[in-house]
C-alpha atoms as a PDB file:
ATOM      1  CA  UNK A   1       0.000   0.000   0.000  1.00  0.00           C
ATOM      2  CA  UNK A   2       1.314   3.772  -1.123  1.00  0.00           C
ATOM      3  CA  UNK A   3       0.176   6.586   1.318  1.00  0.00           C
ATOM      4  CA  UNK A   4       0.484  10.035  -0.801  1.00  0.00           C
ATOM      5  CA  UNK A   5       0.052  12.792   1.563  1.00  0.00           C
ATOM      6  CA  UNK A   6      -0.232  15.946  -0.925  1.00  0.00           C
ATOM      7  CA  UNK A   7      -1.812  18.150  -2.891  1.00  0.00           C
ATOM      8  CA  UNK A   8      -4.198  18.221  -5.312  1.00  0.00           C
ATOM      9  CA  UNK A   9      -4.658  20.871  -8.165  1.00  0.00           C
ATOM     10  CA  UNK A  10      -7.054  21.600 -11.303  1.00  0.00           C
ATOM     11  CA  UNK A  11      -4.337  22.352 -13.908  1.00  0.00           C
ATOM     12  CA  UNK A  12      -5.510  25.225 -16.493  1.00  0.00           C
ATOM     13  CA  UNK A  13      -3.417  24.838 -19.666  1.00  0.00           C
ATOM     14  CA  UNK A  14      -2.831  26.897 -22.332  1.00  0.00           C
ATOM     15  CA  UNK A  15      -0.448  26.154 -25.241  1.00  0.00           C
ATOM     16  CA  UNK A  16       1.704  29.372 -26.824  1.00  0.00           C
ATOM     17  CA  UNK A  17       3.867  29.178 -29.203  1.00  0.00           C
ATOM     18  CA  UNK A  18       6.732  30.165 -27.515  1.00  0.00           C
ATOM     19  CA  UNK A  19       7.149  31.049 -23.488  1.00  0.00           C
ATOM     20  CA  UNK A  20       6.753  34.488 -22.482  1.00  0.00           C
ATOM     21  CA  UNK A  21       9.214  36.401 -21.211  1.00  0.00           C
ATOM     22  CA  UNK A  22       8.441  38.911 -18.246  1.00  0.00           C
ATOM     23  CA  UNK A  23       6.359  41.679 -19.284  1.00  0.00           C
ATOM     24  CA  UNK A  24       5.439  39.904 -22.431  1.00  0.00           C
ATOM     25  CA  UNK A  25       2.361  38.861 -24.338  1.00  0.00           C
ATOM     26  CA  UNK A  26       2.470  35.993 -26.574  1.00  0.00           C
ATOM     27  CA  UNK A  27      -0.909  35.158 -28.510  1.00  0.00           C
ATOM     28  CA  UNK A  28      -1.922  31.641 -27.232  1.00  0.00           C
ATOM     29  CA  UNK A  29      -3.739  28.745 -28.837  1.00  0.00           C
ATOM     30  CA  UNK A  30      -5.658  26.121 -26.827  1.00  0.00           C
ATOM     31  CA  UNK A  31      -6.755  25.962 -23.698  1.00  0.00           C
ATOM     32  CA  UNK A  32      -7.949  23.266 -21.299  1.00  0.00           C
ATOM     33  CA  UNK A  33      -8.782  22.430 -18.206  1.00  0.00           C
ATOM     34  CA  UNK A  34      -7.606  18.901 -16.497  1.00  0.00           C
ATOM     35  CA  UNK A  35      -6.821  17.054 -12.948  1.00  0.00           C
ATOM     36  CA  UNK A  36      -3.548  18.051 -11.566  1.00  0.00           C
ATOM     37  CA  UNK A  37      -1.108  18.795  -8.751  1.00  0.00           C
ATOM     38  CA  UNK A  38       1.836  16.836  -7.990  1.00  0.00           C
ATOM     39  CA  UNK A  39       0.098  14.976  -5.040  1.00  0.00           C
ATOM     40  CA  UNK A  40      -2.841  13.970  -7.087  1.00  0.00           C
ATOM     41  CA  UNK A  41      -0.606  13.038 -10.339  1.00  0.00           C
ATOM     42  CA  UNK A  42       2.492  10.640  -8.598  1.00  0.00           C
ATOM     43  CA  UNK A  43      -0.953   8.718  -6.523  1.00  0.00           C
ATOM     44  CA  UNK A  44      -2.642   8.127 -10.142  1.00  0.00           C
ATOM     45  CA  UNK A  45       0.986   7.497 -11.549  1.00  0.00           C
ATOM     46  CA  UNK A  46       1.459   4.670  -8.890  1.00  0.00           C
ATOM     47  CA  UNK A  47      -2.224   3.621  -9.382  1.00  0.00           C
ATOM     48  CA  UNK A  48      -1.760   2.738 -12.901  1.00  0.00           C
ATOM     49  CA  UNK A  49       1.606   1.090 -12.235  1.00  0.00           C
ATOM     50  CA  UNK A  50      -0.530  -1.608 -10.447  1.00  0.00           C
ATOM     51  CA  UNK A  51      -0.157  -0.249  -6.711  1.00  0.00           C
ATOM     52  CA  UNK A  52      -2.811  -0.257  -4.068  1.00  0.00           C
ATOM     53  CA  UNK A  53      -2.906   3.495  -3.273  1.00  0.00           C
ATOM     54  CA  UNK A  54      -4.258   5.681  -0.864  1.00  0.00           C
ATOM     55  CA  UNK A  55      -3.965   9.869  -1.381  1.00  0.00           C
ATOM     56  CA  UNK A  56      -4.303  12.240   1.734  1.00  0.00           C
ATOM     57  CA  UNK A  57      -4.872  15.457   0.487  1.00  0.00           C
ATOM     58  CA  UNK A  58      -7.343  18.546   0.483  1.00  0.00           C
ATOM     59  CA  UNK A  59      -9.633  20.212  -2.132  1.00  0.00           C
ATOM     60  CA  UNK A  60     -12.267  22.647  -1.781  1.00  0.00           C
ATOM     61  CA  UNK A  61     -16.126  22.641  -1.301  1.00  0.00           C
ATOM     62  CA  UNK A  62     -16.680  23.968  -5.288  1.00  0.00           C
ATOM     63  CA  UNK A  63     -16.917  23.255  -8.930  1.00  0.00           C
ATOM     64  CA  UNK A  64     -13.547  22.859  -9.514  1.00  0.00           C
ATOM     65  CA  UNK A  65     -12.807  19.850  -6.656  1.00  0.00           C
ATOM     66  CA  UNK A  66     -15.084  17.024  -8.492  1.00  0.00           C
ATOM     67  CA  UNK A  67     -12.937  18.127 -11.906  1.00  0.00           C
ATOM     68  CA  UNK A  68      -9.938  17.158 -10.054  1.00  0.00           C
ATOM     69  CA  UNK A  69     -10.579  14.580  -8.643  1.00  0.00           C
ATOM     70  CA  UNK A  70     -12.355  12.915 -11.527  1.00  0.00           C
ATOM     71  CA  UNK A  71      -9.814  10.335 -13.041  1.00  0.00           C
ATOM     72  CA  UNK A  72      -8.023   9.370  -9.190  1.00  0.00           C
ATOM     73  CA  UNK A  73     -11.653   8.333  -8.815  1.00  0.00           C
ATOM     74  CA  UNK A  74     -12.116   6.353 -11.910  1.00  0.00           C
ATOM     75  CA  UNK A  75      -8.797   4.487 -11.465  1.00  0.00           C
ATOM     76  CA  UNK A  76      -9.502   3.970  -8.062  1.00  0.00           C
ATOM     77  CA  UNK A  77      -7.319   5.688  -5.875  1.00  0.00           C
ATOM     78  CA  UNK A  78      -8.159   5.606  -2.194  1.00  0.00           C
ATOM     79  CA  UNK A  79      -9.878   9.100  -1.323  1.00  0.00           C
ATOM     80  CA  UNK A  80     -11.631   8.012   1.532  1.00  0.00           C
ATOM     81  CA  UNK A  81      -9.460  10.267   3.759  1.00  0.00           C
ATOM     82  CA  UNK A  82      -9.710  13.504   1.700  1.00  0.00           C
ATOM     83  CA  UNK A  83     -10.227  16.921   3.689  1.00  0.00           C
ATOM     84  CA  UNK A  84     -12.447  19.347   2.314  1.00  0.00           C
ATOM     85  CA  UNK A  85     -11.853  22.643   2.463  1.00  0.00           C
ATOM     86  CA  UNK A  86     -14.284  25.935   2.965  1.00  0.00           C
ATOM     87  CA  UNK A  87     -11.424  27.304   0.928  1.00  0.00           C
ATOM     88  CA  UNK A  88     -11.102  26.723  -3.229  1.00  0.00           C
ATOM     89  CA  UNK A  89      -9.937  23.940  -4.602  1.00  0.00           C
ATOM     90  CA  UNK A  90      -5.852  24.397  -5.974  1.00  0.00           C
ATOM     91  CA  UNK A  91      -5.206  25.795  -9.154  1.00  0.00           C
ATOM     92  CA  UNK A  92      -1.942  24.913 -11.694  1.00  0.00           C
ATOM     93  CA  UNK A  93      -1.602  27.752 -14.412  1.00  0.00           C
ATOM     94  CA  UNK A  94       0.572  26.098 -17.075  1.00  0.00           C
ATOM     95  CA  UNK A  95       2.219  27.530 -20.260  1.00  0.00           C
ATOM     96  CA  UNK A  96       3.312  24.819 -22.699  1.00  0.00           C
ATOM     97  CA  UNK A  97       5.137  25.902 -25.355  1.00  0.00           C
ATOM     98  CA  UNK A  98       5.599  24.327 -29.374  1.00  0.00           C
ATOM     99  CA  UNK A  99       8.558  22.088 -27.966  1.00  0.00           C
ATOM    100  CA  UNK A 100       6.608  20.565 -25.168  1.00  0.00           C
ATOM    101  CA  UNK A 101       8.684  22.963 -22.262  1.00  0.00           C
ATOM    102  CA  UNK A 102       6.689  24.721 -19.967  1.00  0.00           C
ATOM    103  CA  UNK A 103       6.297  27.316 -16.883  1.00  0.00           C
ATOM    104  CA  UNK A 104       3.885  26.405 -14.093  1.00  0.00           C
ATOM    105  CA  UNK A 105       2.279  29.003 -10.980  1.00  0.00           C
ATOM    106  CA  UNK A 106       0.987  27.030  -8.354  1.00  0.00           C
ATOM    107  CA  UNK A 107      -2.399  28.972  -6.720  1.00  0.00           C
ATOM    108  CA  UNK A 108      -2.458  26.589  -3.255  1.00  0.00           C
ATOM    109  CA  UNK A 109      -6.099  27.462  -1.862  1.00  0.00           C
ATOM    110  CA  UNK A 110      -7.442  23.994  -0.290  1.00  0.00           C
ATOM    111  CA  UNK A 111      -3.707  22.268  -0.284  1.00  0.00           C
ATOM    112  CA  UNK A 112      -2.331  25.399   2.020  1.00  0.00           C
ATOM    113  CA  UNK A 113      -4.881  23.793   4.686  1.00  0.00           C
ATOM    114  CA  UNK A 114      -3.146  20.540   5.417  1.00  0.00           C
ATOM    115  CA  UNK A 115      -0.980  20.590   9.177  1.00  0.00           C
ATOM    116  CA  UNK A 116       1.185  18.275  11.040  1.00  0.00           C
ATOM    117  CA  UNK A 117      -2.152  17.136  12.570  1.00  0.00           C
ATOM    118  CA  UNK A 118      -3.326  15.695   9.207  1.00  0.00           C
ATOM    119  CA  UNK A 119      -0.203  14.439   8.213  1.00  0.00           C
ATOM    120  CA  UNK A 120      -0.534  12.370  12.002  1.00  0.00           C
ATOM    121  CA  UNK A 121      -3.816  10.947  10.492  1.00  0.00           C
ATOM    122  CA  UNK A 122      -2.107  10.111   7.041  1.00  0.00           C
ATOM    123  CA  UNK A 123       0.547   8.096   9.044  1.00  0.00           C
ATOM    124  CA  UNK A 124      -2.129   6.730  11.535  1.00  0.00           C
ATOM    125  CA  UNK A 125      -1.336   2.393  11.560  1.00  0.00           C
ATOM    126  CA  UNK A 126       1.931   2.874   8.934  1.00  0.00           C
ATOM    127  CA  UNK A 127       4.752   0.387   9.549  1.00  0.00           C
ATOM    128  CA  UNK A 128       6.797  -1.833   8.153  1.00  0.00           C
ATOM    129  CA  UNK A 129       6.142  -2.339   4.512  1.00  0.00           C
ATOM    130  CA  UNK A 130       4.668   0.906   4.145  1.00  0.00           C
ATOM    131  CA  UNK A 131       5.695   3.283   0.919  1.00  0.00           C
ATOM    132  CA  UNK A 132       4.903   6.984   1.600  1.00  0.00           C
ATOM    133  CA  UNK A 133       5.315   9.276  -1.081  1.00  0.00           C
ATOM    134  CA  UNK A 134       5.420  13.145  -0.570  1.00  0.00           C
ATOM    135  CA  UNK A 135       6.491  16.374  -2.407  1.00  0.00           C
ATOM    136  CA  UNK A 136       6.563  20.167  -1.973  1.00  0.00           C
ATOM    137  CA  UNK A 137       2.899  21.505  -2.596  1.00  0.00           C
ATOM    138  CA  UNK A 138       1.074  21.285   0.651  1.00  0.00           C
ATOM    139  CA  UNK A 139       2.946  23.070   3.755  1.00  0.00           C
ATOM    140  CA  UNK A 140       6.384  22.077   4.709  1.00  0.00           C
ATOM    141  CA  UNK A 141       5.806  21.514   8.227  1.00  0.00           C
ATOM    142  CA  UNK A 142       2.991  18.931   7.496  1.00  0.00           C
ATOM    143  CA  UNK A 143       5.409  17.732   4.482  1.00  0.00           C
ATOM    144  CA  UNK A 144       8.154  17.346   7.576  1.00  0.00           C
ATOM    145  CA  UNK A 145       6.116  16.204  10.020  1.00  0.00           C
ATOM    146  CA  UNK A 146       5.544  13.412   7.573  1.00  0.00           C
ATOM    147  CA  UNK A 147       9.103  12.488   7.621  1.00  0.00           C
ATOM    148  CA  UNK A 148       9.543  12.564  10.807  1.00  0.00           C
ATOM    149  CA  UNK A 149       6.893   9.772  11.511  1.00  0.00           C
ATOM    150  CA  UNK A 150       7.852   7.548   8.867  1.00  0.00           C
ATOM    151  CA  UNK A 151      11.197   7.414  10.318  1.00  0.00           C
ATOM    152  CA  UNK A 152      10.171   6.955  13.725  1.00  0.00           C
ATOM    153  CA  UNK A 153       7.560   4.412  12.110  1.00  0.00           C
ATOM    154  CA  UNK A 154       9.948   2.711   9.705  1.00  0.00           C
ATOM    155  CA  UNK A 155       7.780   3.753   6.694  1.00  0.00           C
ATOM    156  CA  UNK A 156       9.660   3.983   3.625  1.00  0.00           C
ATOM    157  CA  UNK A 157       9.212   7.849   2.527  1.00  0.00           C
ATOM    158  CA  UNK A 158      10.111   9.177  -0.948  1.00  0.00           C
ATOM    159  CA  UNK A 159      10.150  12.801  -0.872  1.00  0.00           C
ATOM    160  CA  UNK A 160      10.281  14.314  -4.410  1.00  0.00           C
ATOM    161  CA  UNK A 161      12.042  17.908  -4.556  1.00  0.00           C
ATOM    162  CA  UNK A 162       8.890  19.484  -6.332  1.00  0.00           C
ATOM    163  CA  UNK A 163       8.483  22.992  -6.422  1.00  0.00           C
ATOM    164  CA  UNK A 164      11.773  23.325  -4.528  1.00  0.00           C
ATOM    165  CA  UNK A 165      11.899  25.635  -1.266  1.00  0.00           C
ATOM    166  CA  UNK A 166      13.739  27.666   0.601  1.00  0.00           C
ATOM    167  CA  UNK A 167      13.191  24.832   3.190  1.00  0.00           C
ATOM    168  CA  UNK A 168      14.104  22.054   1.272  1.00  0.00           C
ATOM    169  CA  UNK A 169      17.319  21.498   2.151  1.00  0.00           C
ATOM    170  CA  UNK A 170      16.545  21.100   5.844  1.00  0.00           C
ATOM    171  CA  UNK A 171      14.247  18.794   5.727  1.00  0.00           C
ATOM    172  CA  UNK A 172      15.859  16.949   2.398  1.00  0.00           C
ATOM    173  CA  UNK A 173      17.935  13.891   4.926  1.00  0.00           C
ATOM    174  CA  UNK A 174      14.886  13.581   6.413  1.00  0.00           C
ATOM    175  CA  UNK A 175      13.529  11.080   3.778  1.00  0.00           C
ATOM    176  CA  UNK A 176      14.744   7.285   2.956  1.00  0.00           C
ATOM    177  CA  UNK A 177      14.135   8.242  -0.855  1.00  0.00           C
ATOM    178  CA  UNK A 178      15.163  11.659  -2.288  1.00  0.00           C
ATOM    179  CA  UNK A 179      13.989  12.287  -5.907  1.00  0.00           C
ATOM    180  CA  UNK A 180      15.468  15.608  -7.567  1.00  0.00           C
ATOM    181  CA  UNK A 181      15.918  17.257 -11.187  1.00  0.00           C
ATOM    182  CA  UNK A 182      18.879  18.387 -12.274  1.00  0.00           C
ATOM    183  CA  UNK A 183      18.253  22.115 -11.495  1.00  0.00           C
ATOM    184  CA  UNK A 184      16.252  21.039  -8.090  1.00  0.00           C
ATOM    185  CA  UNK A 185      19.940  18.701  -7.355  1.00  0.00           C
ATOM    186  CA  UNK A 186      21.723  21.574  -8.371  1.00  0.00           C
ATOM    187  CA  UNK A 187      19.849  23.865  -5.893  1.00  0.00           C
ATOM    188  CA  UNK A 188      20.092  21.451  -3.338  1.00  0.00           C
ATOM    189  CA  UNK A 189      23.878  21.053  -3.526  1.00  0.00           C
ATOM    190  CA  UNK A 190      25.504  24.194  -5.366  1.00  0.00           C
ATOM    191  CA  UNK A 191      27.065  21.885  -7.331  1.00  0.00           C
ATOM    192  CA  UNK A 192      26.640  22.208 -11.610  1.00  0.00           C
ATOM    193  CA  UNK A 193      25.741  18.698 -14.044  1.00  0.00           C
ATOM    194  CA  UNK A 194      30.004  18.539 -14.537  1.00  0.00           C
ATOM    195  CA  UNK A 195      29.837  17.674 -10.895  1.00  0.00           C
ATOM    196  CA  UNK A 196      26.660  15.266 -10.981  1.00  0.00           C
ATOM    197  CA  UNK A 197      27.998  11.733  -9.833  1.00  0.00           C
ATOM    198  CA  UNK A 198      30.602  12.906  -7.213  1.00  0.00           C
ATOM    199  CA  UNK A 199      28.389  15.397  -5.405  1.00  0.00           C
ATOM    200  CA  UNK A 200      25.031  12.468  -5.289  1.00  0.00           C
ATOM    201  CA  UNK A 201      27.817  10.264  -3.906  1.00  0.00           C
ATOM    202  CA  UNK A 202      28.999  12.731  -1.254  1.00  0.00           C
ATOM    203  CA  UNK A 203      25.213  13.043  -0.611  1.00  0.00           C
ATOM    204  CA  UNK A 204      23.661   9.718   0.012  1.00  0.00           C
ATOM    205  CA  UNK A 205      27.173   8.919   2.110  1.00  0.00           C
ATOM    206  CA  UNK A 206      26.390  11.855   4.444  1.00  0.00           C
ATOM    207  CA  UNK A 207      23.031  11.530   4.654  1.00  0.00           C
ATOM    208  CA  UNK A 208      22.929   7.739   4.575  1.00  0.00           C
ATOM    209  CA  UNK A 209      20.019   8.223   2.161  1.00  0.00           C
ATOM    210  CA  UNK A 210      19.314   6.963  -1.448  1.00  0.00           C
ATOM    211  CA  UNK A 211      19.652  10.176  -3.755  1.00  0.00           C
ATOM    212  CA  UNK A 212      17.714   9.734  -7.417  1.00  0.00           C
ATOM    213  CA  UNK A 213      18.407  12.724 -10.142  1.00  0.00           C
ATOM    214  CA  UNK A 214      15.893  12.258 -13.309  1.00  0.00           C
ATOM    215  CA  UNK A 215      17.881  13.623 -16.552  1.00  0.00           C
ATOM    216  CA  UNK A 216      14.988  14.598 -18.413  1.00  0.00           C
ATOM    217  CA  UNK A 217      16.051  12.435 -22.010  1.00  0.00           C
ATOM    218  CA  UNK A 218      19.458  10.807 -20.753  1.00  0.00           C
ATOM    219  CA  UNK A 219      17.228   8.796 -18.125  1.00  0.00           C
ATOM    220  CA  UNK A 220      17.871   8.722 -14.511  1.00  0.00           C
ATOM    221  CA  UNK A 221      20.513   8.195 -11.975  1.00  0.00           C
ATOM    222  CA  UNK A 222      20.696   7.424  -8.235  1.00  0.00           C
ATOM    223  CA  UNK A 223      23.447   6.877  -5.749  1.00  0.00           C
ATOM    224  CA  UNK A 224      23.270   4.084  -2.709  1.00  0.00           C
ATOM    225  CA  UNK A 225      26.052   3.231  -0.145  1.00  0.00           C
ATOM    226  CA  UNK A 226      26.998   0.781  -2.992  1.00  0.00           C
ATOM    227  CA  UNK A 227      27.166   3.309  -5.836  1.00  0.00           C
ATOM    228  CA  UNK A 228      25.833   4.400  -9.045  1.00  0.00           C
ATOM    229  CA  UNK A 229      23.044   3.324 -11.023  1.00  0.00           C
ATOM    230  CA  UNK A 230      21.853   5.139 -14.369  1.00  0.00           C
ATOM    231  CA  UNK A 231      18.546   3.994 -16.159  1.00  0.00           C
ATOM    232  CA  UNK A 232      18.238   5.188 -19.597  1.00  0.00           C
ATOM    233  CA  UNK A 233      14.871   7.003 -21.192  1.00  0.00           C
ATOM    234  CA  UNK A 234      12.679   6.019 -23.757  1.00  0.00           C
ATOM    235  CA  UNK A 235      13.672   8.423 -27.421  1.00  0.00           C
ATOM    236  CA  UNK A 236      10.850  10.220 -27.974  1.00  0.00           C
ATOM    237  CA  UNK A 237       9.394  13.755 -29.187  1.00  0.00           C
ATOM    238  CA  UNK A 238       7.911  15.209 -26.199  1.00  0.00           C
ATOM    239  CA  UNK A 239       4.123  16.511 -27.191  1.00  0.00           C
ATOM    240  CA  UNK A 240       4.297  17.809 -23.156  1.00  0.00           C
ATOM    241  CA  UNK A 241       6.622  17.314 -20.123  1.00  0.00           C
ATOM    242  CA  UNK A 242       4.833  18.111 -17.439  1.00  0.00           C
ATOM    243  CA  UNK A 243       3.652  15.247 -16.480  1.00  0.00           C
ATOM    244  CA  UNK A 244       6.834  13.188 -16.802  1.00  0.00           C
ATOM    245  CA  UNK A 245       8.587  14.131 -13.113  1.00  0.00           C
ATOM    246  CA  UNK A 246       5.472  12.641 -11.736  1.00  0.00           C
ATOM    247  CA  UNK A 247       5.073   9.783 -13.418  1.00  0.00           C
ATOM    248  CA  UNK A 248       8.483   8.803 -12.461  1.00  0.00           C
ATOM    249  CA  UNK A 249       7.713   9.072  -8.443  1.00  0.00           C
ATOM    250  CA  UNK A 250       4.777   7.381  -9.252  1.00  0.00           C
ATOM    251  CA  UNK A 251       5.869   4.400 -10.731  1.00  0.00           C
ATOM    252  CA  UNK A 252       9.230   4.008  -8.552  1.00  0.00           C
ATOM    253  CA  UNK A 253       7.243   3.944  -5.593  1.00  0.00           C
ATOM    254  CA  UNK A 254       5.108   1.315  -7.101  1.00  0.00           C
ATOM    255  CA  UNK A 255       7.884  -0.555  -8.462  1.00  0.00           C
ATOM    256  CA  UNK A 256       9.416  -0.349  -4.754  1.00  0.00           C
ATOM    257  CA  UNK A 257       6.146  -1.415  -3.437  1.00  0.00           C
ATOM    258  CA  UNK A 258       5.904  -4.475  -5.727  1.00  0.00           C
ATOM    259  CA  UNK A 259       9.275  -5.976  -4.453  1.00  0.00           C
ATOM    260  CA  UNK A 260      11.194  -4.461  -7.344  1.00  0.00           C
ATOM    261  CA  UNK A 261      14.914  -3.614  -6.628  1.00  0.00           C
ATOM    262  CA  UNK A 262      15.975  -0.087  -7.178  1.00  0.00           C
ATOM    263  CA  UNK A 263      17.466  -0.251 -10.391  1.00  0.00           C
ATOM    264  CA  UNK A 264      14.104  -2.287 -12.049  1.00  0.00           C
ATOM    265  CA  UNK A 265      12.214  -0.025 -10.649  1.00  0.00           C
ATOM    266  CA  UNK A 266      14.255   2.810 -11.616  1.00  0.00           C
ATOM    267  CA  UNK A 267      14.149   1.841 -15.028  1.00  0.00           C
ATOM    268  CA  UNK A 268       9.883   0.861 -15.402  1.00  0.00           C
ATOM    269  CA  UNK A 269       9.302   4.547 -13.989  1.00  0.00           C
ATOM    270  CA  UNK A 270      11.724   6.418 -16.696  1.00  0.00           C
ATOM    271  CA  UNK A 271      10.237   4.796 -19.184  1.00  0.00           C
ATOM    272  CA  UNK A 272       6.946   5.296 -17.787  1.00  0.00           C
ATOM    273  CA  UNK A 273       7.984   8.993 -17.727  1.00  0.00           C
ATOM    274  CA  UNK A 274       9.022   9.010 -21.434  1.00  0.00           C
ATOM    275  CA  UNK A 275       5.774   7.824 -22.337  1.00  0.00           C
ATOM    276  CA  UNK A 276       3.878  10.305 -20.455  1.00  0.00           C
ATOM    277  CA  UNK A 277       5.579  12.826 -22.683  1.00  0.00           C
ATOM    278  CA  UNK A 278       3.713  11.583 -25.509  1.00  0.00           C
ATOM    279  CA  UNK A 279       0.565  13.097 -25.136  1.00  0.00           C
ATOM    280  CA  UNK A 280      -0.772  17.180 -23.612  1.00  0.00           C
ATOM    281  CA  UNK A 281      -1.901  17.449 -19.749  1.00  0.00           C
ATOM    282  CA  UNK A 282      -0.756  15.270 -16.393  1.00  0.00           C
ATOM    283  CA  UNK A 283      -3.382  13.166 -15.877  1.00  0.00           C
ATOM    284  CA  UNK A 284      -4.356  12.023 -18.765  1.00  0.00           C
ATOM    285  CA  UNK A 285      -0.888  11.286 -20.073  1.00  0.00           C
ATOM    286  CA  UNK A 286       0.307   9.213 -17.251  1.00  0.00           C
ATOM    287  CA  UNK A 287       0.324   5.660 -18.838  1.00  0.00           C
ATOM    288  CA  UNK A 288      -0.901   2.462 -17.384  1.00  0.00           C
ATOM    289  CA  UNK A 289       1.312  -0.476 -16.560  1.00  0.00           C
ATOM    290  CA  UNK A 290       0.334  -2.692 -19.767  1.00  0.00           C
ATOM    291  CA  UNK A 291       1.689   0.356 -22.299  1.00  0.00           C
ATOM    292  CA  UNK A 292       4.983   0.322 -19.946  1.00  0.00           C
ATOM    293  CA  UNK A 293       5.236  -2.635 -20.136  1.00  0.00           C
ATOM    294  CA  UNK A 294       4.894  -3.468 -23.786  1.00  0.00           C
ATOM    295  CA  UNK A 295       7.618  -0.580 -23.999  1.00  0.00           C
ATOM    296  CA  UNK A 296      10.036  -2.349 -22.161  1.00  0.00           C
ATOM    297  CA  UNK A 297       9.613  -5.217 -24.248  1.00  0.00           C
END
């Protein structure tokens, strides 16, 4: 069973040709409207992958919450624990550009009403064998809080870098699982891509934690106290990556769930990831374990 204790969002997309740059206009052309937030995408990602999977999070008492919570319902994701909030439901704004790049503002509204309290009820009966899977949209002190009982509770907790904070890197060594971008790595450490292996070494020694870095197109790698591992990505041309970081915790915690080792697992959720490049939105690209599968060959 995954526990995901975060947010949950109703991304509005619109596609522009190119990204703005600040004080520009760029005519647009599409918009939609789809289930989001990192929260609600890695607990769908990790439903698909085959996992039993429970999400803690919060959405609001309006028109926007049953929108986002529409396909975590249809794949059956575990909701029976979601708070409701007087306040609106969360709110992605996402530019996606001709290439499939993007820029994302984050509008919290019902996720800003989670606390260490609720993230006491998420862990509530957790133990051994327990995945927990958390990231950076709900606040940190519930996100740390989190940590903090997993470890005392010997839950397994990923925490994925996403949106990274001024916080981050104090509560970072609190998870068993670290999952980072370059740039979020980069931020983390002060240390550039030249300097990639040595300083996710130095990391996971110090911290006696298992450090993953996702490489966008050249895969993934992590360090352990026994080294390096580096899954390769699927070659594709991305329609729309923003999806893809999520799918990736998604499916690793799955994979990790299922009795996977690191490295298998590693490797189902960046091709998972590749293939949720393939097609516009979060949601709705996030692939299910039979398409993964048949990729892997």
């Amino acid at each position: 069973m995954i526990t995901v204790f975060g947010s949950t969002n109703l991304d509005q997309v619109g596609t522009v040709s190119r990204l703005p740059k600040p004080g520009e206009t760029v005519a647009g052309g599409t918009f939609s409207m789809a289930a989001g937030g990192k929260g609600a995408n890695q607990a769908l990602a990790a439903r698909r992958a085959g996992a039993e999977v429970r999400h803690f999070s919060a959405v609001g008492a309006d028109a926007f919450a049953e929108m986002a919570l529409e396909l975590l319902k249809a794949d059956g994701v575990d909701l029976s624990d979601l708070k409701i909030s007087s306040g609106p439901t969360g709110i992605a704004m996402i530019f996606v550009d001709g290439h499939g790049e993007n820029v994302i503002a984050v509008l919290p509204g019902a996720n800003g009403t989670l606390t260490p309290a609720d993230a006491d009820k998420a862990l509530a009966g957790l133990g051994d064998g327990a995945v927990l899977l958390l990231q950076q949209e709900i606040p940190q002190d519930a996100t740390e809080r989190a940590l903090d009982l997993a470890r005392a509770q010997n839950v397994t907790s990923i925490l994925n870098t996403a949106p990274f904070l001024d916080s981050t890197k104090a509560i970072a060594p609190k998870a068993a699982i670290l999952v980072a971008n370059e740039t979020e790595f980069g931020l983390l450490t002060g240390t550039g891509i030249d300097q990639l292996d040595a300083a996710m070494l130095e990391w996971s020694t110090r911290h006696d934690q298992t450090v993953i870095v996702t490489l966008g197109p050249d895969g993934a790698k992590a360090a352990t106290r026994t080294g390096l591992i580096h899954v390769p990505a699927m070659q594709v041309k991305p329609v729309d990556t923003v999806g893809a970081g999520d799918t990736f915790c998604g499916y690793l915690a799955a994979g990790l769930d299922s009795g996977l080792d690191l490295e298998a697992a590693m490797k189902r959720a960046a091709v998972a990831a590749s293939l949720a490049c393939l097609k516009p939105g979060a949601q709705p690209a996030i692939p299910y374990a039979k398409d993964v599968v048949a990729a892997l060959g």
